[in-house]
C-alpha atoms as a PDB file:
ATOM      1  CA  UNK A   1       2.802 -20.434   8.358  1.00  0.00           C
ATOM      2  CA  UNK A   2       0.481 -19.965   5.293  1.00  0.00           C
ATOM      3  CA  UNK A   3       0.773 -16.110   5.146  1.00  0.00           C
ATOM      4  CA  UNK A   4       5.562 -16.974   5.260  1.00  0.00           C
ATOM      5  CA  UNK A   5       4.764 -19.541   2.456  1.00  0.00           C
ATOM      6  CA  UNK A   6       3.351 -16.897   0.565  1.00  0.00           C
ATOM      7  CA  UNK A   7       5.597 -14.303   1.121  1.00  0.00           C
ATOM      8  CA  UNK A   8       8.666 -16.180   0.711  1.00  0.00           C
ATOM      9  CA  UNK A   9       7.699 -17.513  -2.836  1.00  0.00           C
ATOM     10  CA  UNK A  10       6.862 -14.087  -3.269  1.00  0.00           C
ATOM     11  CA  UNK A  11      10.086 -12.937  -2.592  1.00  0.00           C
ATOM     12  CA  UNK A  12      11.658 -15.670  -4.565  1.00  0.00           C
ATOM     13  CA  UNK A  13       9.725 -14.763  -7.920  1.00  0.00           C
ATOM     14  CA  UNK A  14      10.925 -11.411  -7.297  1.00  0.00           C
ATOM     15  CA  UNK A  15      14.399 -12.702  -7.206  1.00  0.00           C
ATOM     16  CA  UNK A  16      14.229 -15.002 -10.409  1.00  0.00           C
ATOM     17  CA  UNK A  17      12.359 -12.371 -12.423  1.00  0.00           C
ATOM     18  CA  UNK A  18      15.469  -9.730 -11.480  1.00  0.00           C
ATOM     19  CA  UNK A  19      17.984 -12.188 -12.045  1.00  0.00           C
ATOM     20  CA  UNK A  20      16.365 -13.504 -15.672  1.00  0.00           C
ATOM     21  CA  UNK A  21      16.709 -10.037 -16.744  1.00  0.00           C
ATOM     22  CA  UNK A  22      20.297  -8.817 -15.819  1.00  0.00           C
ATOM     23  CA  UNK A  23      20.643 -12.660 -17.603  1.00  0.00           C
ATOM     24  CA  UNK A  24      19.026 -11.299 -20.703  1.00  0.00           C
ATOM     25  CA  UNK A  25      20.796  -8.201 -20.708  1.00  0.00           C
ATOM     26  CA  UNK A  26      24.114 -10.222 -20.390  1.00  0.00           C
ATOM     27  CA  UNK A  27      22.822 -12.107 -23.426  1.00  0.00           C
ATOM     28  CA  UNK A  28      22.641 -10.026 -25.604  1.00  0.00           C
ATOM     29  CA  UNK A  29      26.261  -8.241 -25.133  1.00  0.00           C
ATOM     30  CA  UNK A  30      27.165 -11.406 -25.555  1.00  0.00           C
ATOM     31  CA  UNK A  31      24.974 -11.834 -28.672  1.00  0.00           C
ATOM     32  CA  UNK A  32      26.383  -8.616 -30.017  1.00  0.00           C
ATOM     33  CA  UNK A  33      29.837  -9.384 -29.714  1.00  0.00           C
ATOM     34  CA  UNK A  34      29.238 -13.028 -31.196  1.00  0.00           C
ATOM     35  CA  UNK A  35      27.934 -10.736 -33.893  1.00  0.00           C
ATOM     36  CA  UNK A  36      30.588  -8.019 -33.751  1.00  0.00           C
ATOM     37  CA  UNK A  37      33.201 -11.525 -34.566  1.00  0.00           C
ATOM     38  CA  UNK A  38      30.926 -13.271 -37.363  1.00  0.00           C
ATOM     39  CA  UNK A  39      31.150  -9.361 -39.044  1.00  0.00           C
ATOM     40  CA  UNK A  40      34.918 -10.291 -39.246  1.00  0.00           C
ATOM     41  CA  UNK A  41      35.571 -12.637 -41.452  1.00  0.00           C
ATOM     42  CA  UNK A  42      38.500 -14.625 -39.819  1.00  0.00           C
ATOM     43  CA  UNK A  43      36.967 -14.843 -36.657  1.00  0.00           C
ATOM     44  CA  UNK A  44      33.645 -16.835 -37.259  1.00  0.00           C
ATOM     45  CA  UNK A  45      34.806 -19.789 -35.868  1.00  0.00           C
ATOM     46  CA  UNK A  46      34.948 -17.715 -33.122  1.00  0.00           C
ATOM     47  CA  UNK A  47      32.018 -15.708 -33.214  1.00  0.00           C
ATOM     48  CA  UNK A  48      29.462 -18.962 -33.908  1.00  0.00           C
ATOM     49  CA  UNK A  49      30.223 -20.628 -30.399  1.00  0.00           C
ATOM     50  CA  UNK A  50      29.621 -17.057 -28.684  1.00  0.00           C
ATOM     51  CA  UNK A  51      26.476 -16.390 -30.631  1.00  0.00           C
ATOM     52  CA  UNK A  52      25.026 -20.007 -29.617  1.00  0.00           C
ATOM     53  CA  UNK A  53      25.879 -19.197 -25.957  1.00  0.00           C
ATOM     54  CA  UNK A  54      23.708 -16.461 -26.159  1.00  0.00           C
ATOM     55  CA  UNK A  55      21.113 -18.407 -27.433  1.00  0.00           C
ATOM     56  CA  UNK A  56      21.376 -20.716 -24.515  1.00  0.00           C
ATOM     57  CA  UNK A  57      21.693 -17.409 -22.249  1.00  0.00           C
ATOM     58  CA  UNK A  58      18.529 -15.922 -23.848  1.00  0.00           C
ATOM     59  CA  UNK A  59      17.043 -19.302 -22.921  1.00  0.00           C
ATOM     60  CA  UNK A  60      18.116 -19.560 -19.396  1.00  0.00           C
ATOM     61  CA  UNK A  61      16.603 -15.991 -18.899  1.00  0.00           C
ATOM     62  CA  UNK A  62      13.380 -17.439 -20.710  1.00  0.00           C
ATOM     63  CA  UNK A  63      12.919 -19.870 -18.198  1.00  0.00           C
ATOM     64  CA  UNK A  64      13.853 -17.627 -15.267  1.00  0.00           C
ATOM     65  CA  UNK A  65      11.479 -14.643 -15.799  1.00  0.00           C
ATOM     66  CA  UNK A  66       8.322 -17.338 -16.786  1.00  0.00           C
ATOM     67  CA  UNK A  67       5.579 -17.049 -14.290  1.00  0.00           C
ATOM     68  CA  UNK A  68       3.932 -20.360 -13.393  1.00  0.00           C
END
């Protein structure tokens, strides 16, 4: 039972550290085109919401790919 504990939280940081990076790589296309909206002018009010999702994103992926 010890030896499937292990292997299953294996297996699960395995999963979390994959998924926190296709998160991060998601974050920051979404940074760049928060960017890409900012650059023009009449869409920053636009382009500020997208950029702080990224930072939220960037976050989430943070979290995900942190090894206890």
């Amino acid at each position: 039972m010890k030896a499937l504990r292990g292997l299953l939280d294996v297996v699960l940081g395995l999963l979390t550290a994959v998924l926190g990076t296709v998160l991060g790589i998601v974050a920051a296309v979404v940074w760049l085109v928060g960017g890409l909206l900012c650059v023009t002018i009449i869409l920053i009010p636009l382009g500020i919401p997208v950029m702080r999702l990224a930072r939220r994103l960037f976050t989430l992926a943070r979290q995900l790919m942190h090894v206890p």
